[in-house]
Protein backbone atom coordinates (compact mmCIF):
# COMPACT_ATOMS: atom_id res chain seq x y z
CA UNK A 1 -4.68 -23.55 -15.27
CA UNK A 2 -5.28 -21.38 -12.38
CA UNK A 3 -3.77 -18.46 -13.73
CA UNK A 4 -6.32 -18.26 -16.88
CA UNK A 5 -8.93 -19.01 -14.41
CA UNK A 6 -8.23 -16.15 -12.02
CA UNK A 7 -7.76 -13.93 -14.80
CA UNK A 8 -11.16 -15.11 -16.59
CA UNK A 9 -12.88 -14.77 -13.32
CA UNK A 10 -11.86 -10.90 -13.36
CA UNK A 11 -13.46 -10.53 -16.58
CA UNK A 12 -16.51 -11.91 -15.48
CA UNK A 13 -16.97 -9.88 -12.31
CA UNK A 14 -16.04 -6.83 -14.38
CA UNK A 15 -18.59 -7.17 -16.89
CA UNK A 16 -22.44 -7.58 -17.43
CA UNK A 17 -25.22 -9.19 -16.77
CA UNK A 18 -23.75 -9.62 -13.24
CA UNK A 19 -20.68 -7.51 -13.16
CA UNK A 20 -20.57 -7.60 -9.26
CA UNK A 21 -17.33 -5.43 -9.20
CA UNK A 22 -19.31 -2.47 -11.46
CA UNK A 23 -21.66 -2.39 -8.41
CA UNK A 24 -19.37 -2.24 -5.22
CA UNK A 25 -17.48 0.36 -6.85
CA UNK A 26 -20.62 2.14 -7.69
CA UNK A 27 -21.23 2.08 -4.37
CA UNK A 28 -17.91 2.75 -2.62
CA UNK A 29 -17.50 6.13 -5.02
CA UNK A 30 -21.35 7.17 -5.47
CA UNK A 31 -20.47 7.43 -8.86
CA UNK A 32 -22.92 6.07 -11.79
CA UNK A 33 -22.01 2.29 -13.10
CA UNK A 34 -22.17 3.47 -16.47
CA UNK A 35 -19.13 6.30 -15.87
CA UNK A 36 -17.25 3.02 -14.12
CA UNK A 37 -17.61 0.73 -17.05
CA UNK A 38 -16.99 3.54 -19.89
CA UNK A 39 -13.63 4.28 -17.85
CA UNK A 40 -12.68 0.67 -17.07
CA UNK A 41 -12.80 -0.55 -20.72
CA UNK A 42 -9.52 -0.06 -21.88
CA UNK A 43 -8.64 -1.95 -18.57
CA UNK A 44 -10.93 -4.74 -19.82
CA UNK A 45 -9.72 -5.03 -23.61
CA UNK A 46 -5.99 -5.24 -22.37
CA UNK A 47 -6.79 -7.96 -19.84
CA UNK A 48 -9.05 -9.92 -22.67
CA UNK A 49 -5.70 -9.39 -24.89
CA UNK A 50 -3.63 -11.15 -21.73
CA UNK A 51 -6.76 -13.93 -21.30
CA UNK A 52 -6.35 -14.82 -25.40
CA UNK A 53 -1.98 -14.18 -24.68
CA UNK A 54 -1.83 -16.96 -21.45
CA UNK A 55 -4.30 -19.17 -23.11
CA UNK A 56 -2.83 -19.32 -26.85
CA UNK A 57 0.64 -19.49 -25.83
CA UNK A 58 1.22 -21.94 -22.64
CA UNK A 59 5.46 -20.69 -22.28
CA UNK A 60 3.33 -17.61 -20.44
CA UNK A 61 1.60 -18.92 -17.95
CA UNK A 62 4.21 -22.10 -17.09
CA UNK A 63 7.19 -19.78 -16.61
CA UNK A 64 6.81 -19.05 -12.88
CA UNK A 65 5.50 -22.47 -12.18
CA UNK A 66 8.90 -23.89 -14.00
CA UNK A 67 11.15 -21.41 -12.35
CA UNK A 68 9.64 -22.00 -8.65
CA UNK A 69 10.47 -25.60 -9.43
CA UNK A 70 6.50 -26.68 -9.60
CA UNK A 71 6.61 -28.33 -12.64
């Protein structure tokens, strides 16, 4: 469960209507948030593709918990 929620919570920095980590790199690189988000969107499709991936198939996201002995 953590693991999807950590990776969800990426996604929802990264994108609007708050998209707080658009802004502090906007601000760290004094570039425009709309050249950050047009070159962070293939970033953001493949980690939406990972989201559906650790979500849809549970063997993903339980490995490392099963291998450290967790579960």
């Amino acid at each position: 469960f953590a693991i999807i929620m950590c990776v969800n919570l990426t996604v929802g920095l990264a994108t609007p209507p708050m998209g707080l980590i658009l802004f502090v790199a906007s601000s760290l690189t004094n570039l425009r948030i709309e050249v950050i988000a047009r070159e962070m969107l293939p970033f953001l499709a493949i980690e939406i593709a990972v989201i559906f991936l650790i979500t849809y198939i549970p063997a993903l996201s339980m490995t490392l918990p099963r291998l450290l002995g967790f579960l």
